[in-house]
C-alpha atoms as a PDB file:
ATOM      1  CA  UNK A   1     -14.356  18.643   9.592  1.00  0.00           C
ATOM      2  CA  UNK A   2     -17.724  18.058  10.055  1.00  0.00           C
ATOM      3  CA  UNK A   3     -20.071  21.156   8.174  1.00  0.00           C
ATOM      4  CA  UNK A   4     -22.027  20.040   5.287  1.00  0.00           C
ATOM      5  CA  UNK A   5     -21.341  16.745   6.451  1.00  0.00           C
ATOM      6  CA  UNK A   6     -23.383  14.058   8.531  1.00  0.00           C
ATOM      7  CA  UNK A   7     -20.039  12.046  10.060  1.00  0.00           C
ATOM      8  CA  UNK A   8     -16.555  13.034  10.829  1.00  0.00           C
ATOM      9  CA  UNK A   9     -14.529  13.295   7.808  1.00  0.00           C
ATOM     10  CA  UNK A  10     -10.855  13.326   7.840  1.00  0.00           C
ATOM     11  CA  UNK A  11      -8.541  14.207   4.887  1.00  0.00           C
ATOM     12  CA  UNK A  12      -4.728  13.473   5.476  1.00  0.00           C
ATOM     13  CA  UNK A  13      -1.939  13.943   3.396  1.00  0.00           C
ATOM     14  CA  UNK A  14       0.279  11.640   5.360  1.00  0.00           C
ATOM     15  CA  UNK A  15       2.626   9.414   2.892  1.00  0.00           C
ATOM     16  CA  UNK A  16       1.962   5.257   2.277  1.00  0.00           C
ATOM     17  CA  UNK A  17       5.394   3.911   2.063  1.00  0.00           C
ATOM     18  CA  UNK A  18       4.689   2.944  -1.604  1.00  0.00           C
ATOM     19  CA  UNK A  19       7.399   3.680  -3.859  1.00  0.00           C
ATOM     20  CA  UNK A  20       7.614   6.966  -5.068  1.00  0.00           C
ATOM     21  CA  UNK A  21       9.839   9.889  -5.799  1.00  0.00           C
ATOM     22  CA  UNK A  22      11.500  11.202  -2.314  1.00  0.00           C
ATOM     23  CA  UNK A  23      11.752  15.106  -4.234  1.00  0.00           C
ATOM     24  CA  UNK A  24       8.306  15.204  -4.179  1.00  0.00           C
ATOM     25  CA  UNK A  25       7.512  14.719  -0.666  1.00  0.00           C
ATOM     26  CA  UNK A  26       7.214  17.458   2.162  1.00  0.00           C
ATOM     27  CA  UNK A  27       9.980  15.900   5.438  1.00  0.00           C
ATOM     28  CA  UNK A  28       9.027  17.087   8.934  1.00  0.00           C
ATOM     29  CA  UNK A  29      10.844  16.288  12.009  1.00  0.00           C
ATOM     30  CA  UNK A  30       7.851  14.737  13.899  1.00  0.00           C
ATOM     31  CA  UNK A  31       5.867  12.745  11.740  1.00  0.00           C
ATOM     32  CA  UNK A  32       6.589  10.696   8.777  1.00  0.00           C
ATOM     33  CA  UNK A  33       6.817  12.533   5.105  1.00  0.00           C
ATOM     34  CA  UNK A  34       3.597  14.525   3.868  1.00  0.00           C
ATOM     35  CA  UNK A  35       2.151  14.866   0.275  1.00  0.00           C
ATOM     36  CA  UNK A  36       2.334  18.106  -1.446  1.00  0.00           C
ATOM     37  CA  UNK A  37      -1.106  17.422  -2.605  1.00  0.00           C
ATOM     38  CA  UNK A  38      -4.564  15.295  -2.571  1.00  0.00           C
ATOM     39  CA  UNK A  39      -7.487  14.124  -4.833  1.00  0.00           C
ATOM     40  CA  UNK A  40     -10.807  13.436  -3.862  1.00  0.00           C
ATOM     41  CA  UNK A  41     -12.789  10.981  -5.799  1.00  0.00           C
ATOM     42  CA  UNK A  42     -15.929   9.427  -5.746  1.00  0.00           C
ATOM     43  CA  UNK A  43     -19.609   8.011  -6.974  1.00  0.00           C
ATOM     44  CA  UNK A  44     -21.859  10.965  -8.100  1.00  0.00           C
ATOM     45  CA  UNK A  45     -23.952  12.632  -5.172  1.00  0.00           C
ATOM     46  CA  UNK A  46     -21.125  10.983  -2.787  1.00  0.00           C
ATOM     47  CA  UNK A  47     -20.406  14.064  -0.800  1.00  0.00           C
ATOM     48  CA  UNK A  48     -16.512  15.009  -2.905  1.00  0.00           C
ATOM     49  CA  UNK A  49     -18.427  18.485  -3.404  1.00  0.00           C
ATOM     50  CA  UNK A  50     -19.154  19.167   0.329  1.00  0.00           C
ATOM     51  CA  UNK A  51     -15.420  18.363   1.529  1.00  0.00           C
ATOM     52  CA  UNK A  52     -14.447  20.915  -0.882  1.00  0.00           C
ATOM     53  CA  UNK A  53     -17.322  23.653   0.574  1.00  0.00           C
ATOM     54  CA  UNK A  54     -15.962  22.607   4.495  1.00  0.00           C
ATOM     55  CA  UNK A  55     -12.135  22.923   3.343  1.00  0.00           C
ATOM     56  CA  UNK A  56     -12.917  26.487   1.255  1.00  0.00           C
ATOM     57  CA  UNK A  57     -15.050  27.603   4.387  1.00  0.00           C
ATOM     58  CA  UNK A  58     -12.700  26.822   6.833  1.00  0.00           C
ATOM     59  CA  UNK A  59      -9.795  28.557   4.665  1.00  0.00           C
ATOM     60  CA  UNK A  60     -11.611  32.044   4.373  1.00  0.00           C
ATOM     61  CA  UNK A  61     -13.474  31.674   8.207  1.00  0.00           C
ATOM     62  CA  UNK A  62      -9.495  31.962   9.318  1.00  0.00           C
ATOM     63  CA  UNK A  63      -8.724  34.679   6.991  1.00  0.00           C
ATOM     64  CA  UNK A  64     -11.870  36.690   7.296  1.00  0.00           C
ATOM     65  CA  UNK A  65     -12.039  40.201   9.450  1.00  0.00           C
ATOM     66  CA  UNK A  66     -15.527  39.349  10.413  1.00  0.00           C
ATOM     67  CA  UNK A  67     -16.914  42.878   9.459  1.00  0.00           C
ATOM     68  CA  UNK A  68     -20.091  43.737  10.903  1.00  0.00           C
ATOM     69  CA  UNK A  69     -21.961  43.356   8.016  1.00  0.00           C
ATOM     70  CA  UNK A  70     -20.314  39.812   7.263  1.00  0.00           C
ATOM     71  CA  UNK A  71     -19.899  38.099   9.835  1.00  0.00           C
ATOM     72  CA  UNK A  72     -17.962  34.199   9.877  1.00  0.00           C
ATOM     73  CA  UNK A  73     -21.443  32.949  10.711  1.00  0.00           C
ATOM     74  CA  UNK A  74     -23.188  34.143   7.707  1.00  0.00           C
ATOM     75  CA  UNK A  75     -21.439  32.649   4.854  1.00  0.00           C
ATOM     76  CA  UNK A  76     -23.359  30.706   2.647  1.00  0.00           C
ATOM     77  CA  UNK A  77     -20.797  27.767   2.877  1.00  0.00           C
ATOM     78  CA  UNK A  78     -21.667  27.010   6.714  1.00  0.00           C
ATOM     79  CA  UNK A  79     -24.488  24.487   6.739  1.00  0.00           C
ATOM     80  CA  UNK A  80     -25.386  22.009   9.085  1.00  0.00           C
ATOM     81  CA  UNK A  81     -26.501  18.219   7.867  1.00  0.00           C
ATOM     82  CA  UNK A  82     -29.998  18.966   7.238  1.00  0.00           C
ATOM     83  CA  UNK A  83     -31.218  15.692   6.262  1.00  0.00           C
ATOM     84  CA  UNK A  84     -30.542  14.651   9.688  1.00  0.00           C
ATOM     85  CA  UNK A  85     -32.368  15.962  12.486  1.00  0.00           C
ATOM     86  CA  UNK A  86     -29.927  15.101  15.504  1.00  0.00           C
ATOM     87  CA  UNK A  87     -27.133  16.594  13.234  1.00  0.00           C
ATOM     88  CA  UNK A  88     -29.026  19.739  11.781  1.00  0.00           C
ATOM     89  CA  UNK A  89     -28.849  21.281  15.486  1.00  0.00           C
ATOM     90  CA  UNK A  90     -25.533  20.745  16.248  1.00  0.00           C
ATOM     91  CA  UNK A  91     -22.634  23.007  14.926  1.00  0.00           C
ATOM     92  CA  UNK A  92     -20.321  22.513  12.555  1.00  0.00           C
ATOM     93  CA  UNK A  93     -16.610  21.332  13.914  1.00  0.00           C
ATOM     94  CA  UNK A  94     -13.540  22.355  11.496  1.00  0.00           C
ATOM     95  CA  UNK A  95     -10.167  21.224  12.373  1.00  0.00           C
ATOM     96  CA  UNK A  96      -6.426  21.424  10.517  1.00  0.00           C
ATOM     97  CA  UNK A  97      -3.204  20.257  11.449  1.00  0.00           C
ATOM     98  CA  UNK A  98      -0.431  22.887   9.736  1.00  0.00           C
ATOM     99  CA  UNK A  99       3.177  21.701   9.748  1.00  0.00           C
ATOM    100  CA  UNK A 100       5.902  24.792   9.169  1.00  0.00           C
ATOM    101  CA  UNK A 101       8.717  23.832   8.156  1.00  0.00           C
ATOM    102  CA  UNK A 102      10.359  27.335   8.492  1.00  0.00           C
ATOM    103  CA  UNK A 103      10.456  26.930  12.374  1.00  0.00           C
ATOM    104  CA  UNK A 104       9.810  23.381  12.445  1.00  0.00           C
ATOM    105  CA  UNK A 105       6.506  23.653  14.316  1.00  0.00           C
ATOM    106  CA  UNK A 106       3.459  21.634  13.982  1.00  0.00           C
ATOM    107  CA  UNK A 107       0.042  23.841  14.869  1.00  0.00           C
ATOM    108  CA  UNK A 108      -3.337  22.086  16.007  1.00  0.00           C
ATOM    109  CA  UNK A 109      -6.458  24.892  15.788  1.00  0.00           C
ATOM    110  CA  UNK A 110      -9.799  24.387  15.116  1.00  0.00           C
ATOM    111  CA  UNK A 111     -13.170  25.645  16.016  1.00  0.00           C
ATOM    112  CA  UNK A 112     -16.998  24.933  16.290  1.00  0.00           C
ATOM    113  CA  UNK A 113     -19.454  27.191  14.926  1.00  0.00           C
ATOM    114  CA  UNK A 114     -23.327  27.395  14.803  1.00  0.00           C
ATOM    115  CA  UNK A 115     -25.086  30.214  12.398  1.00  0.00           C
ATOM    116  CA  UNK A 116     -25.297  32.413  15.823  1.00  0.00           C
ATOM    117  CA  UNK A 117     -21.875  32.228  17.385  1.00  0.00           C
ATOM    118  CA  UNK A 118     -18.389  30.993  17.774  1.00  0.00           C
ATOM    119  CA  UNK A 119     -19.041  27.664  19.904  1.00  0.00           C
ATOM    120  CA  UNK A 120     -15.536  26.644  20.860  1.00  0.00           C
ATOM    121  CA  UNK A 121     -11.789  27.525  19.368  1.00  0.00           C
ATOM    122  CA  UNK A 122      -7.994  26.391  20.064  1.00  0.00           C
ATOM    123  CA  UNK A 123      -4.711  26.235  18.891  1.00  0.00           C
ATOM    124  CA  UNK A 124      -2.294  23.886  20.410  1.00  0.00           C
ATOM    125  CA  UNK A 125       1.595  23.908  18.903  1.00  0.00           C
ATOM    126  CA  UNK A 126       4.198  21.015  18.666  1.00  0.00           C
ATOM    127  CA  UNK A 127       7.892  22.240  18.531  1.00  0.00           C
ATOM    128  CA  UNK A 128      10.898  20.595  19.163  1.00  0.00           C
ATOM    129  CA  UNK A 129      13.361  21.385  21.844  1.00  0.00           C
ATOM    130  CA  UNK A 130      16.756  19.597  21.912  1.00  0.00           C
ATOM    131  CA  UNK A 131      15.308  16.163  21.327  1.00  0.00           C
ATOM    132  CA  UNK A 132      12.459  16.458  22.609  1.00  0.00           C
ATOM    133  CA  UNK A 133       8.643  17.338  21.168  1.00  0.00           C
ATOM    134  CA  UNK A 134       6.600  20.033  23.622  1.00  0.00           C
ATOM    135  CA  UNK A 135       3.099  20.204  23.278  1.00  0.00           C
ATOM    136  CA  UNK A 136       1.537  23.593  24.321  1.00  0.00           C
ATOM    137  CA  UNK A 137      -1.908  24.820  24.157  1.00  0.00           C
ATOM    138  CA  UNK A 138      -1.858  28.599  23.232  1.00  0.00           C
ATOM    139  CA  UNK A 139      -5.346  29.363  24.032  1.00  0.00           C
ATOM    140  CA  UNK A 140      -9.119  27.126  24.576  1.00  0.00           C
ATOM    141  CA  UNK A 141     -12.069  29.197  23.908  1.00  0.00           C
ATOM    142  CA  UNK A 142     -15.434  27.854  25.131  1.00  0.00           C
ATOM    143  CA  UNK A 143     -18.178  30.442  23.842  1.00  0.00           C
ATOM    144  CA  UNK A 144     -17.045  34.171  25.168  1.00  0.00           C
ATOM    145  CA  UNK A 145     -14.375  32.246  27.913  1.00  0.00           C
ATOM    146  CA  UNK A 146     -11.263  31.714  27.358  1.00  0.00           C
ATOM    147  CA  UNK A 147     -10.323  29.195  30.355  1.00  0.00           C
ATOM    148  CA  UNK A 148      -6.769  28.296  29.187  1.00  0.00           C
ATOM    149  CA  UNK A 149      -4.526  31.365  27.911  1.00  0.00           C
ATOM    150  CA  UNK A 150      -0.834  30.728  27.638  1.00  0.00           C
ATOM    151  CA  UNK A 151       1.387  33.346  28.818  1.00  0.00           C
ATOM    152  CA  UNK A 152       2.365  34.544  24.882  1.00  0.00           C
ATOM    153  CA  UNK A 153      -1.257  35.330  24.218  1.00  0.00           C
ATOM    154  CA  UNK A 154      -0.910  37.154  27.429  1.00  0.00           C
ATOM    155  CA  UNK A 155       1.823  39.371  26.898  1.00  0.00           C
ATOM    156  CA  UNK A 156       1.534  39.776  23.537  1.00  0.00           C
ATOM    157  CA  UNK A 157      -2.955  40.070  22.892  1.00  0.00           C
ATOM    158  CA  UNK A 158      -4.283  38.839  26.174  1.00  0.00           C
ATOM    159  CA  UNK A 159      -6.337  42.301  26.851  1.00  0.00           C
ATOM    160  CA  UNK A 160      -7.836  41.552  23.791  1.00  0.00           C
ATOM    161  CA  UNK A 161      -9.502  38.431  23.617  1.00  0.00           C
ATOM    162  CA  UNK A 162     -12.080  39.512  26.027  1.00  0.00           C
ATOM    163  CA  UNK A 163     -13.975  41.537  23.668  1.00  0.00           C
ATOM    164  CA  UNK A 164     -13.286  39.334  20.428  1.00  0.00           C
ATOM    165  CA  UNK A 165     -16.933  39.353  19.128  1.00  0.00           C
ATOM    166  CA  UNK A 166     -19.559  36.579  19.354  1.00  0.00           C
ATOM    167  CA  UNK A 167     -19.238  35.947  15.628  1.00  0.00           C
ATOM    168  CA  UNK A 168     -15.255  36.284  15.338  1.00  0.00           C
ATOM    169  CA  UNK A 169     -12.640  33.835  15.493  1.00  0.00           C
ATOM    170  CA  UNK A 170      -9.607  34.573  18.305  1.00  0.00           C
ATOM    171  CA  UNK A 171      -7.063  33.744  15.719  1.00  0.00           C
ATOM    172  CA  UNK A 172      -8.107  35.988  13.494  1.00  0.00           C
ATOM    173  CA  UNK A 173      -8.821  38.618  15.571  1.00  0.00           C
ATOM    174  CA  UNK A 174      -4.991  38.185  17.581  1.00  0.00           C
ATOM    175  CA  UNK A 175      -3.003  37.744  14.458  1.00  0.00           C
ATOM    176  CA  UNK A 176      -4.593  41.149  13.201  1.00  0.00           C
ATOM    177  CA  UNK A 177      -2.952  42.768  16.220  1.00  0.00           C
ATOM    178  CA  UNK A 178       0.036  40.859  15.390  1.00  0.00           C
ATOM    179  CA  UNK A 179       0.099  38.048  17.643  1.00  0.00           C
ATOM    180  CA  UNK A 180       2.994  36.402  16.332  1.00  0.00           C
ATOM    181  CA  UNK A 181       1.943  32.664  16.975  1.00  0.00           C
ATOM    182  CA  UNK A 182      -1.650  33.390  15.551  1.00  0.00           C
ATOM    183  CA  UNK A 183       0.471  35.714  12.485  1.00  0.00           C
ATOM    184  CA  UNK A 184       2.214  32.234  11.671  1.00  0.00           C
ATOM    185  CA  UNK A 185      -1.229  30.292  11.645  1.00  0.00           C
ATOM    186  CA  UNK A 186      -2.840  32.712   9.361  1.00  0.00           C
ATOM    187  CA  UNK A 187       0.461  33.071   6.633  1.00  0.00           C
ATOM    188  CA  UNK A 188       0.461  29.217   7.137  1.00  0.00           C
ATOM    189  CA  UNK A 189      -3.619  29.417   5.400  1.00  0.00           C
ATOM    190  CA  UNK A 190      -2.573  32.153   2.496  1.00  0.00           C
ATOM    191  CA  UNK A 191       0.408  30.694   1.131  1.00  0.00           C
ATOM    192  CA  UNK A 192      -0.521  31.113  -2.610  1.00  0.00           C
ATOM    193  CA  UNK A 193       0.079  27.239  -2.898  1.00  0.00           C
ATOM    194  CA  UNK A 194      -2.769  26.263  -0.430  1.00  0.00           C
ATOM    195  CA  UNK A 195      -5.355  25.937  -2.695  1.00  0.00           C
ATOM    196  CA  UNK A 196      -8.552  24.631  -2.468  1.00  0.00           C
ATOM    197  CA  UNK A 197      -9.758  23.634  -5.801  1.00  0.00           C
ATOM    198  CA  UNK A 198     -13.044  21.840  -7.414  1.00  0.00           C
ATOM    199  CA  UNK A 199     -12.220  20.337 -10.483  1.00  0.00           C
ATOM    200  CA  UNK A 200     -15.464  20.658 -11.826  1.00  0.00           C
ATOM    201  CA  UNK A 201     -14.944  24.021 -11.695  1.00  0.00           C
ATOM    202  CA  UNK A 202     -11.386  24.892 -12.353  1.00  0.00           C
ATOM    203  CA  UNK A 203     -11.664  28.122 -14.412  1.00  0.00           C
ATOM    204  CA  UNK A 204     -11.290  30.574 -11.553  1.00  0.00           C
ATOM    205  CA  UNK A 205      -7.537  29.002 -10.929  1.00  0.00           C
ATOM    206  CA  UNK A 206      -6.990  29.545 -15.038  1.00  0.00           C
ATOM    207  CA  UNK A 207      -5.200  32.385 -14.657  1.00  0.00           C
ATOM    208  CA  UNK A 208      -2.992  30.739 -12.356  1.00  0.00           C
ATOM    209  CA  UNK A 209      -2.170  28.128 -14.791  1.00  0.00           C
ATOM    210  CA  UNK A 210      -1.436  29.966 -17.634  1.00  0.00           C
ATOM    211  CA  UNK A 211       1.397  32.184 -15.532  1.00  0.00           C
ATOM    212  CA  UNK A 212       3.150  28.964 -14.169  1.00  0.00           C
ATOM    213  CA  UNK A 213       3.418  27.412 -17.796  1.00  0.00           C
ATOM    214  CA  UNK A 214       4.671  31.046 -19.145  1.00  0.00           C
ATOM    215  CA  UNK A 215       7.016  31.095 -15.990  1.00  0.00           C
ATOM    216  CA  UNK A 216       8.499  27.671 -16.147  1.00  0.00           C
ATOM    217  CA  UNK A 217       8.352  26.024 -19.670  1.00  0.00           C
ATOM    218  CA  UNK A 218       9.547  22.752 -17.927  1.00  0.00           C
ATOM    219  CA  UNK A 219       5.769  22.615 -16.565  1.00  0.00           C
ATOM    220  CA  UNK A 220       4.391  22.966 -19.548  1.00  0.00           C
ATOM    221  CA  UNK A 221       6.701  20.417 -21.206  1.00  0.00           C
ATOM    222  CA  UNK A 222       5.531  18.108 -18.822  1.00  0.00           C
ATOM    223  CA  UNK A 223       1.667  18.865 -19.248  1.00  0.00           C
ATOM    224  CA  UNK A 224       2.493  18.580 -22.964  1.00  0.00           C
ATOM    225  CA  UNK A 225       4.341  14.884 -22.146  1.00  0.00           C
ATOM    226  CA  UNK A 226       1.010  14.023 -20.269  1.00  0.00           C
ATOM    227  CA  UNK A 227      -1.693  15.438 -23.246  1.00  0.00           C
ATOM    228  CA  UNK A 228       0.317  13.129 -25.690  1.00  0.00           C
ATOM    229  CA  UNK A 229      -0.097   9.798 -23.385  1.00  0.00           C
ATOM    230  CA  UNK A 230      -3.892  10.474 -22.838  1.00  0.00           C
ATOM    231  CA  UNK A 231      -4.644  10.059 -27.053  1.00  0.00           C
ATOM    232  CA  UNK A 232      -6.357  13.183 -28.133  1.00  0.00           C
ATOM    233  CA  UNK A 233      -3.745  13.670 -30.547  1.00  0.00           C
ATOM    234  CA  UNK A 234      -2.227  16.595 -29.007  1.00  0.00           C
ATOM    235  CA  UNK A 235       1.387  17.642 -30.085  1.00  0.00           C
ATOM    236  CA  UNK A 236       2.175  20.985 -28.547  1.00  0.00           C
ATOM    237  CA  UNK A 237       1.475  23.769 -25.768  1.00  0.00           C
ATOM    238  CA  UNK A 238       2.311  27.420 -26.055  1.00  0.00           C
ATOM    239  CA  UNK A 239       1.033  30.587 -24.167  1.00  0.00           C
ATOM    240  CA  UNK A 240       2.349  33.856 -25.103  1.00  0.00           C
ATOM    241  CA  UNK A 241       1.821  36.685 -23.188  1.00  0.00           C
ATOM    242  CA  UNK A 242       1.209  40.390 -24.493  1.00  0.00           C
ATOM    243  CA  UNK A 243       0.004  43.830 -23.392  1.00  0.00           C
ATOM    244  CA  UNK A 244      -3.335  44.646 -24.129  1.00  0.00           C
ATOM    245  CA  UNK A 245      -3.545  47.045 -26.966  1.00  0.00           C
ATOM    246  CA  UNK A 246      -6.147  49.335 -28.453  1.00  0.00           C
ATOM    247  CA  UNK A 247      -7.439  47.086 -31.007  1.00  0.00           C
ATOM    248  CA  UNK A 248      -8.235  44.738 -27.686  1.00  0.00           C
ATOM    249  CA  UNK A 249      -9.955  47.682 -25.870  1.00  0.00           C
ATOM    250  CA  UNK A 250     -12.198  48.085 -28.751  1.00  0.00           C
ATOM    251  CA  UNK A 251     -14.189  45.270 -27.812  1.00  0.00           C
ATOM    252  CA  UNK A 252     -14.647  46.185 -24.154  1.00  0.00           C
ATOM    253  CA  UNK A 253     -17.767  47.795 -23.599  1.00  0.00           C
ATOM    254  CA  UNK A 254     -17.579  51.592 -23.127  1.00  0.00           C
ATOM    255  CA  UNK A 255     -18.993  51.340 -19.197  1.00  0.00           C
ATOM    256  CA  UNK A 256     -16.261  49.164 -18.269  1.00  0.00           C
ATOM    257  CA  UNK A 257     -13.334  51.320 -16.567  1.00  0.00           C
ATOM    258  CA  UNK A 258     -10.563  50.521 -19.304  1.00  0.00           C
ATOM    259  CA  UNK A 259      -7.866  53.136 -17.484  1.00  0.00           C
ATOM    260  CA  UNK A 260      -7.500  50.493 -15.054  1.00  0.00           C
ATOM    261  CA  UNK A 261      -6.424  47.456 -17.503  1.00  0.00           C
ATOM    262  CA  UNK A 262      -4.444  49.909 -20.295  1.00  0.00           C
ATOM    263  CA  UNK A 263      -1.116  48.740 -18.488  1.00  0.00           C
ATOM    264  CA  UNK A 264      -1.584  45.489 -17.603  1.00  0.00           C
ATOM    265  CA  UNK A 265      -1.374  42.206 -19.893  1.00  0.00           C
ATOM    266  CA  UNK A 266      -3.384  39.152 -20.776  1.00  0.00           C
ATOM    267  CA  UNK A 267      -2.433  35.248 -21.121  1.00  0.00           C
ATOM    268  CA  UNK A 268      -3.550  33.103 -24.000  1.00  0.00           C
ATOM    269  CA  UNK A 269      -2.704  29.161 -23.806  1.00  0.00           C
ATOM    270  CA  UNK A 270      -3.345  27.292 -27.544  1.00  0.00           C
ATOM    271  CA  UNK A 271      -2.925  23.678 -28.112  1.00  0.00           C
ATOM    272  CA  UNK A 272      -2.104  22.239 -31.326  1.00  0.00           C
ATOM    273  CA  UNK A 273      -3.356  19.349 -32.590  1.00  0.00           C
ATOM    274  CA  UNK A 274      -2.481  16.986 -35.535  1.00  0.00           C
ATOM    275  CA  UNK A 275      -5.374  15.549 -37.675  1.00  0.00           C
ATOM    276  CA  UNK A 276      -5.398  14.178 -41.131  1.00  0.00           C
ATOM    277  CA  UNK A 277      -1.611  15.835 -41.467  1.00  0.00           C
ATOM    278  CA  UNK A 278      -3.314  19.088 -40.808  1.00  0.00           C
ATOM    279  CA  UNK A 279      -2.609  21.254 -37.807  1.00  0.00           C
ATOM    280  CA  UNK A 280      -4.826  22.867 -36.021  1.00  0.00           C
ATOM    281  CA  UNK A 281      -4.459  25.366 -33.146  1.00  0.00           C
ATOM    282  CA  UNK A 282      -7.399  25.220 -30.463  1.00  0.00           C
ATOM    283  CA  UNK A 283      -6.978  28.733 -28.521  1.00  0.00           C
ATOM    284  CA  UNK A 284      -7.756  28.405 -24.550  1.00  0.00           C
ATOM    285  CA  UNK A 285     -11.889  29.622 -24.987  1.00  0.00           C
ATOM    286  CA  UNK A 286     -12.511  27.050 -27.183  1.00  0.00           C
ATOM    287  CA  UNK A 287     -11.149  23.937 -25.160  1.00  0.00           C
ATOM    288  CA  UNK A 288     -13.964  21.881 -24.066  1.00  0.00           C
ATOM    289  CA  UNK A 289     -14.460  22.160 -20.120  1.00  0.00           C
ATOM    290  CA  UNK A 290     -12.459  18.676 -19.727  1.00  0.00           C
ATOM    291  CA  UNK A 291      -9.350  19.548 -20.930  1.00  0.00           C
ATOM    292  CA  UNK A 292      -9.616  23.137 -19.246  1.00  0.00           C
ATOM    293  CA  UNK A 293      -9.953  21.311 -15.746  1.00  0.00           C
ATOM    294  CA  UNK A 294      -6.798  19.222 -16.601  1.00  0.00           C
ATOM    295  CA  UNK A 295      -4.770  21.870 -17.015  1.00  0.00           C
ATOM    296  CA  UNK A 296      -6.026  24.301 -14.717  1.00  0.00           C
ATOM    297  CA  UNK A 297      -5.077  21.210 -12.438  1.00  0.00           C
ATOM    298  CA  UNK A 298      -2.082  20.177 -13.888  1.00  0.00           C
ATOM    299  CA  UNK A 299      -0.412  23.077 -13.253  1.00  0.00           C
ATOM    300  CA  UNK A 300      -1.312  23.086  -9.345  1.00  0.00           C
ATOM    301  CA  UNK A 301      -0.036  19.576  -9.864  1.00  0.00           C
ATOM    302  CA  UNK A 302       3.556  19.983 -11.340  1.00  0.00           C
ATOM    303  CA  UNK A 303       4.135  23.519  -9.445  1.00  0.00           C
END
């Protein structure tokens, strides 16, 4: 990916052979074993912050309709180098290697994009047949052209792509017409565990949290087993869940539309801590933004 970037940056979540637990790694059938997950850390003003823009752009440039009046080239995410002047006037290149292990497939797209126009897209697949890997390239898109076109974006979209907009991305625009290679790509990018998270900012993905420890205790038992190693003198974790009820609504301001939340319910996640042989329990909007991160994270971590 190269966006708010000056150089090529490449993030793989290809396994070391270090020791670690086989249950937790991701097996595919062409490469070696793949992470579930990766961190990115670094100095202050070292750039973590713009890998996580380029991966979050990239992520909702694939899944976005490109409606007229926002188009992929607009978003506020796609910025070129600036502090360079070679680099501020070329586009910016995004590229992702997807394995599904559903149909044992590897997929290759990416794209180049300018603030004007689509520059160049492609998708190439990797599947296996007998004991062999084939390599095919599905479709190459250079500006409005569309020199290489294999024969299932033929039959299934091919009288499409010639009008897929300046501003559009092909795969988006064939797996909306239900291209069932480009479909694949695009379920591959909304899987509700693909998440793109900055943990400097990890309240958004709260909610998230608080349902997986309510779901599956054992993840909060092992959040809890963490809290206690790190010190702060933490001894327990509960979240309860529970309808909201009248005396909640009272607080809601009277403009809000309250029909639309009467039936739903809310999460709240307290920690208790031991001080002086007095408990105390810390509710979830009082946590200090620290500990809010690690668990927002934590729970992305151990689901």
């Amino acid at each position: 990916m190269l966006g708010l970037l000056e150089r090529l940056a490449t993030l793989s979540l290809e396994a070391e052979p270090l020791k670690i637990e086989e249950s937790s790694l991701i097996s595919t059938e062409f490469k070696g074993d793949l992470l579930p997950l990766a961190g990115i850390f670094g100095h202050n003003a070292s750039g973590k912050s713009n890998v996580i823009k380029a991966l979050a752009y990239m992520q909702w440039a694939m899944l976005n309709s490109d409606y007229l009046n926002q188009p992929t080239t607009r978003s506020p995410l796609l910025q070129p180098f600036l502090l360079n002047v070679e680099t501020s006037k070329e586009p910016s290149f995004f590229q992702i290697v997807l394995w599904d292990s559903e149909n044992e497939t590897e997929y290759r797209y990416g794209f180049e994009i300018d603030t004007e126009n689509v520059v160049s897209e492609w998708l190439e697949i990797v599947t296996k047949v007998k004991k062999n890997r084939r390599r095919r390239m599905i479709f190459l898109r250079k500006g409005q052209e569309f020199p290489k076109l294999d024969k299932s974006i033929k039959d299934s979209v091919g009288h499409l792509v010639n009008n897929v907009r300046p501003t559009a991305l092909a795969l988006t625009v064939c797996a909306q017409f239900a291209d069932p290679i480009a479909s694949q790509v695009i379920k591959l990018m909304n899987r509700p565990n693909f998440m793109i998270i900055d943990g400097g900012a990890a309240d958004p993905i709260m909610g998230y949290a608080m349902q997986q420890y309510h779901k599956k205790p054992e993840i909060a038992l092992k959040v809890l087993q963490l809290l206690k190693k790190l010190d702060l003198g933490i001894q327990d974790l509960k979240v309860i869940r529970e309808p909201f009820t009248e005396a909640y609504l009272k607080v809601i301001p009277d403009d809000l539309n309250l029909y639309s939340i009467k039936k739903t319910t809310y999460f709240e996640l307290s920690l208790f801590i031991k001080c002086m042989d007095l408990w105390k329990k810390i509710i979830m909007s009082n946590l200090i933004s620290t500990i809010k991160n690690l668990l927002a994270l934590d729970a992305c971590l151990f689901s």
